[in-house]
Protein backbone atom coordinates (compact mmCIF):
# COMPACT_ATOMS: atom_id res chain seq x y z
CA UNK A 1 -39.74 -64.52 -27.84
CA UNK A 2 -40.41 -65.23 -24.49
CA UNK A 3 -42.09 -62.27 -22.13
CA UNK A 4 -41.46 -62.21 -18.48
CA UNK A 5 -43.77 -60.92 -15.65
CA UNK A 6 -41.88 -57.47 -16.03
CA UNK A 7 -43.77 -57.03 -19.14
CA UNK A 8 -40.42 -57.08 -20.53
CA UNK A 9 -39.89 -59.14 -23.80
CA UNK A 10 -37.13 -61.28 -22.63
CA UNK A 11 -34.24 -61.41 -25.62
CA UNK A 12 -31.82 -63.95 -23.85
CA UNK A 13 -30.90 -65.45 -21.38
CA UNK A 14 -27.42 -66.61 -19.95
CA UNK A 15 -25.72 -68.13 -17.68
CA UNK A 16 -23.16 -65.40 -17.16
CA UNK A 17 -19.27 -66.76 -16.52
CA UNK A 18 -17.97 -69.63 -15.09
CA UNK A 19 -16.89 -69.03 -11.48
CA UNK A 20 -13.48 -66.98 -11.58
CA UNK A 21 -13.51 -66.72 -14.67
CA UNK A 22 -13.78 -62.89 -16.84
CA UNK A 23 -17.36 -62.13 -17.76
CA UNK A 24 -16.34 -62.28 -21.80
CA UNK A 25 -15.15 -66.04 -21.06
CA UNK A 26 -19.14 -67.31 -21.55
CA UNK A 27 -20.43 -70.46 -22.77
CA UNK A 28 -20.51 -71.30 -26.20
CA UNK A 29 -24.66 -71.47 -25.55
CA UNK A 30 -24.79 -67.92 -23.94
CA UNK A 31 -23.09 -66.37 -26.74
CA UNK A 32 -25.78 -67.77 -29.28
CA UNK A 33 -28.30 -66.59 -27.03
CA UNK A 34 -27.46 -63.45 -27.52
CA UNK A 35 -26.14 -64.04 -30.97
CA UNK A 36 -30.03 -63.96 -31.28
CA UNK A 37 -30.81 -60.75 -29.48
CA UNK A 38 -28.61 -58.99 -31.81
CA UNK A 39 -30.75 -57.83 -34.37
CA UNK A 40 -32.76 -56.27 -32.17
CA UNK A 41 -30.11 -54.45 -30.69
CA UNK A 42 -28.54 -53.57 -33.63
CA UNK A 43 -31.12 -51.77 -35.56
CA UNK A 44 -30.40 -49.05 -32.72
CA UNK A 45 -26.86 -47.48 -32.66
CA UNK A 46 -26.76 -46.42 -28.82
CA UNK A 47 -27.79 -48.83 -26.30
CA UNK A 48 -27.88 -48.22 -22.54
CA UNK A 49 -28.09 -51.28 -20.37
CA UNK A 50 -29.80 -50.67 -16.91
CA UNK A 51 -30.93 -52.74 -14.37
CA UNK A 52 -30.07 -54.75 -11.33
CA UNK A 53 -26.08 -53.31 -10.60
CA UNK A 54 -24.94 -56.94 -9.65
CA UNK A 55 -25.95 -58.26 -13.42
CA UNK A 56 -26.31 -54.94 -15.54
CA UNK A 57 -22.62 -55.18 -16.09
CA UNK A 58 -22.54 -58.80 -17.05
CA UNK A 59 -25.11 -58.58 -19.22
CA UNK A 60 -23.43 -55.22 -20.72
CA UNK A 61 -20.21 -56.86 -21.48
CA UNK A 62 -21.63 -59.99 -22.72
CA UNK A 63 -23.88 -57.97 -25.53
CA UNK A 64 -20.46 -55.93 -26.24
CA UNK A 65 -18.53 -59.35 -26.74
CA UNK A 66 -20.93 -60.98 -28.58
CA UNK A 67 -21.34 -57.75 -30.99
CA UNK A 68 -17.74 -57.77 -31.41
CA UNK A 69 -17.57 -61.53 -32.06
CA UNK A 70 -20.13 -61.44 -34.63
CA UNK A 71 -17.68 -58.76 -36.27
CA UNK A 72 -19.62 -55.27 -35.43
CA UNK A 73 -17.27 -52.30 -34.47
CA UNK A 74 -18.57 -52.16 -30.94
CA UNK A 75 -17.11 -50.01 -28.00
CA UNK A 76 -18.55 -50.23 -24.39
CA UNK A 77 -18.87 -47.28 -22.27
CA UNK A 78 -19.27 -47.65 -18.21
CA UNK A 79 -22.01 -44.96 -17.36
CA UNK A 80 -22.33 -46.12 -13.31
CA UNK A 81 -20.06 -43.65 -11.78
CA UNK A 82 -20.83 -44.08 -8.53
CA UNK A 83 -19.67 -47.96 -8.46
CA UNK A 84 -17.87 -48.37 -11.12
CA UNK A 85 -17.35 -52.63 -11.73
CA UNK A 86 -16.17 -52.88 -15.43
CA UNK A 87 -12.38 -52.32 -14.34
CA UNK A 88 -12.50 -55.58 -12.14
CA UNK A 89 -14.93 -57.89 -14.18
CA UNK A 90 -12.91 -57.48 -17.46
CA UNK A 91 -9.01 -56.76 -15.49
CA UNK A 92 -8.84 -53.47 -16.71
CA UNK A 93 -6.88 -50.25 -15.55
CA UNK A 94 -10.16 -48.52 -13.41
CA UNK A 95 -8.86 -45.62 -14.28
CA UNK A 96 -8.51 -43.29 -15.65
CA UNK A 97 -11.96 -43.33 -17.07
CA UNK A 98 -15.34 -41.64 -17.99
CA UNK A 99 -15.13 -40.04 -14.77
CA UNK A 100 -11.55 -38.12 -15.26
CA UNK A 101 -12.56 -36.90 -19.17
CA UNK A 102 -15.95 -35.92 -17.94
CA UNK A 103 -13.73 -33.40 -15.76
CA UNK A 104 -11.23 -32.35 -18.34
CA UNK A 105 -8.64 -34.60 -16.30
CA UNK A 106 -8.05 -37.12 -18.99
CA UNK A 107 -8.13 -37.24 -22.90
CA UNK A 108 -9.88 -39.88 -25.22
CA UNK A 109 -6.58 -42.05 -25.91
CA UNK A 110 -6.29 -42.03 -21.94
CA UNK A 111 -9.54 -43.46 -21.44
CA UNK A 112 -10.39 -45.80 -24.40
CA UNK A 113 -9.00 -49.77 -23.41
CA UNK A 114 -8.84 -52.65 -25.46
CA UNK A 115 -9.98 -56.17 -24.71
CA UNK A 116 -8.63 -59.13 -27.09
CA UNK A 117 -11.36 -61.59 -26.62
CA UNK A 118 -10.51 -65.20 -26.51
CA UNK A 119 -12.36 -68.54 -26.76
CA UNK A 120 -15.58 -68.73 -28.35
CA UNK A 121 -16.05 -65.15 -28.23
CA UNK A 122 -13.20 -64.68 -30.78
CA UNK A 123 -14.66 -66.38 -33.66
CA UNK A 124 -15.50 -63.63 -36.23
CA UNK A 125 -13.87 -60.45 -34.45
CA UNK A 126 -11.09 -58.42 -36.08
CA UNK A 127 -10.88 -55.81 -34.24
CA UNK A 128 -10.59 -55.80 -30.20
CA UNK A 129 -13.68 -54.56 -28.36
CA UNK A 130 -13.30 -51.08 -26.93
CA UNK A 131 -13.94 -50.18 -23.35
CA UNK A 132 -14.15 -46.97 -21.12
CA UNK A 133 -14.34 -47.77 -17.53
CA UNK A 134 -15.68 -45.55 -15.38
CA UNK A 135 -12.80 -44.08 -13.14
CA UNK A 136 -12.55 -43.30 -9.92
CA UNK A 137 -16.32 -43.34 -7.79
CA UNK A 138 -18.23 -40.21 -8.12
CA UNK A 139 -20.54 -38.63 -5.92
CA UNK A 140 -22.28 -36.50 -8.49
CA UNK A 141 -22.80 -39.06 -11.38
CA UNK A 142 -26.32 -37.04 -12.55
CA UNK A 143 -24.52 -34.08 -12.92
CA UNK A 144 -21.29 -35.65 -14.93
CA UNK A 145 -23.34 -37.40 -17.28
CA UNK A 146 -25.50 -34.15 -17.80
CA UNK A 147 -22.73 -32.27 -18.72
CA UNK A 148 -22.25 -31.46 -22.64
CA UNK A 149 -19.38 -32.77 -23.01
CA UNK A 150 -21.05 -36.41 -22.17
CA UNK A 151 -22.55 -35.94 -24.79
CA UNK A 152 -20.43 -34.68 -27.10
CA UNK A 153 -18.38 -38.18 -26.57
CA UNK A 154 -21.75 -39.71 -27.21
CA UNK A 155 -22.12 -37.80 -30.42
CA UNK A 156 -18.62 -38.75 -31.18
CA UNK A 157 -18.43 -42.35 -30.64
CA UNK A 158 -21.98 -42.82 -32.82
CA UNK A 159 -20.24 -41.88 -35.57
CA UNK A 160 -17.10 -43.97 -35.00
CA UNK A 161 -18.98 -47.20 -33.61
CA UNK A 162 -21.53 -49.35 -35.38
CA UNK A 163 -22.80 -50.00 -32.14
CA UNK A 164 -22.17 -48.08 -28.34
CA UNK A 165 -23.39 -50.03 -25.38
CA UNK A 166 -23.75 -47.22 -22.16
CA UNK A 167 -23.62 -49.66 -18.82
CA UNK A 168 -25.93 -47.98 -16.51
CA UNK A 169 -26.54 -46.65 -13.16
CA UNK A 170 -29.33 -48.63 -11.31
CA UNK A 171 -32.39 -47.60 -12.39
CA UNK A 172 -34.35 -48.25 -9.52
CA UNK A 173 -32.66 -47.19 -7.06
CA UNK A 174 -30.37 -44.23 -8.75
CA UNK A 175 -33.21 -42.93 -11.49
CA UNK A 176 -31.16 -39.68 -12.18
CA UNK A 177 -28.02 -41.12 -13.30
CA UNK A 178 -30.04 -43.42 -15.61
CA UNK A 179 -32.29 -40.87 -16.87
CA UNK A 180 -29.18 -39.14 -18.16
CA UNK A 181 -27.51 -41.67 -19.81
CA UNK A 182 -30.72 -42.36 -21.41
CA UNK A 183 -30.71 -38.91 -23.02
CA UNK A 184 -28.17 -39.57 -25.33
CA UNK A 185 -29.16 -43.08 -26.01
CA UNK A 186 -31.53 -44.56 -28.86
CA UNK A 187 -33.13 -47.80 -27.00
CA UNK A 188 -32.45 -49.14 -23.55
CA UNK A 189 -32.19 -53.03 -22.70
CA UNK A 190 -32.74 -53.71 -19.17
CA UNK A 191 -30.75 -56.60 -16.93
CA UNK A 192 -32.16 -58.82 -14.58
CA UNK A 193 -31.70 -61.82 -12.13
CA UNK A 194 -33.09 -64.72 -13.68
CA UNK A 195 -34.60 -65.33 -10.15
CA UNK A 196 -36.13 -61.38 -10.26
CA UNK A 197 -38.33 -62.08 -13.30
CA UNK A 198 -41.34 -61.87 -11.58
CA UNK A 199 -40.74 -57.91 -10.21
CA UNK A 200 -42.41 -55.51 -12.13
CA UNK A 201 -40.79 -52.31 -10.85
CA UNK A 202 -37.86 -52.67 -13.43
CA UNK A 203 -40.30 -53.41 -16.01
CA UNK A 204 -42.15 -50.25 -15.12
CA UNK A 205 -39.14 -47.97 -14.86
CA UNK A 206 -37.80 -49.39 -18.18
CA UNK A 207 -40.62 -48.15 -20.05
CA UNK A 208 -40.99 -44.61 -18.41
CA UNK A 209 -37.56 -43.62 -20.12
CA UNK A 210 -37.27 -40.88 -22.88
CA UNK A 211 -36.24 -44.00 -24.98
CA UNK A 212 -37.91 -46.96 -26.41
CA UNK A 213 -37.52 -50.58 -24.28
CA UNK A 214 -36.56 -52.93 -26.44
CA UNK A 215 -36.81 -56.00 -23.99
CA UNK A 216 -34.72 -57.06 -21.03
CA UNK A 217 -31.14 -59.92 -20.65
CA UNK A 218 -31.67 -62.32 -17.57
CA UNK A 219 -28.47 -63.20 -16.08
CA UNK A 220 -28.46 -66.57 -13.96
């Protein structure tokens, strides 16, 4: 396993999608990249993905497909509230999402999307993967995803998922938002330019969460 200046162990790396194309529509070698990474991941049953905001989202989504694929029960959960992206990578409804049921404005069936993969992604999945955008931007995402009842859909989707990926805030630049999410997670993988493998501030940030690193997804 390779390890990259961030001190990081690096557990794939991909591509990410073909210009204009959806970020589950990878090639066939990124998916067995991370086909790799998966037992890693999976010994943990709540994930949060942090990192750079232009890649954490790809490399969120391509962890969730490639779960799915290889047949895990897998639901993906958008926890950057503040610019939420998951609604126009995947061409989903942005909301309403984990925003509105954070604030009693929308209920779990109003908030929980499908996405049907296709191409090589589809090989071994049954079931669709799951996905909760984030809704409409916030201004207080720390304080939403402090809020019990964040975690009380945490609590609840552990024991309805075999595996529940939280796409993260920025760490770097929006620690509080991160740090929360964190909380209710059991590991955190972080995301990262290909190019950015040589800063070690994510690296360093990674590793002062409540939660153990378990290595980092280079996108690029």
């Amino acid at each position: 396993m390779l390890r990259g200046r961030t001190g990081l162990a690096v557990l794939a790396q991909i591509s990410g999608p073909p210009a204009g194309s959806r970020v589950w529509a990878l090639r066939r070698s990124d998916f067995e990249a991370l086909e790799k990474a998966l037992p890693r991941v999976a010994e943990q049953r709540v994930v949060l993905i942090s990192g750079k905001r232009e890649v954490a989202p790809v490399a969120a989504l391509a962890l969730a497909a490639a779960a799915s694929a290889a047949g895990r029960r897998t639901i993906l959960v958008e926890c950057d509230l503040a610019q939420p992206r998951l609604a126009a990578h995947v061409g989903l409804a942005p909301a309403p999402g984990l925003h509105e049921y954070l604030r009693w404005e929308a209920e779990p069936a109003d908030v929980l999307q499908p996405v049907v993969l296709g191409g090589p992604a589809a090989a071994g999945s049954d079931d669709p993967l799951a996905c909760v955008c984030g809704g409409r931007p916030a201004s207080k995402a720390e304080t939403l995803l402090g809020l019990q009842s964040f975690a009380h859909m945490v609590g609840k989707l552990r024991a309805a998922y075999e595996l529940v990926l939280l796409s993260g805030a920025p760490l770097v630049d929006e620690p509080g938002p991160c740090l929360a999410a964190a909380r209710q997670a059991d590991a955190v993988v972080a995301a990262m330019p290909a190019t950015a493998a040589k800063d070690r501030s994510l690296g360093k940030a990674i590793k002062r969460l409540p939660v153990p690193a378990l290595g980092a997804i280079a996108v690029g």
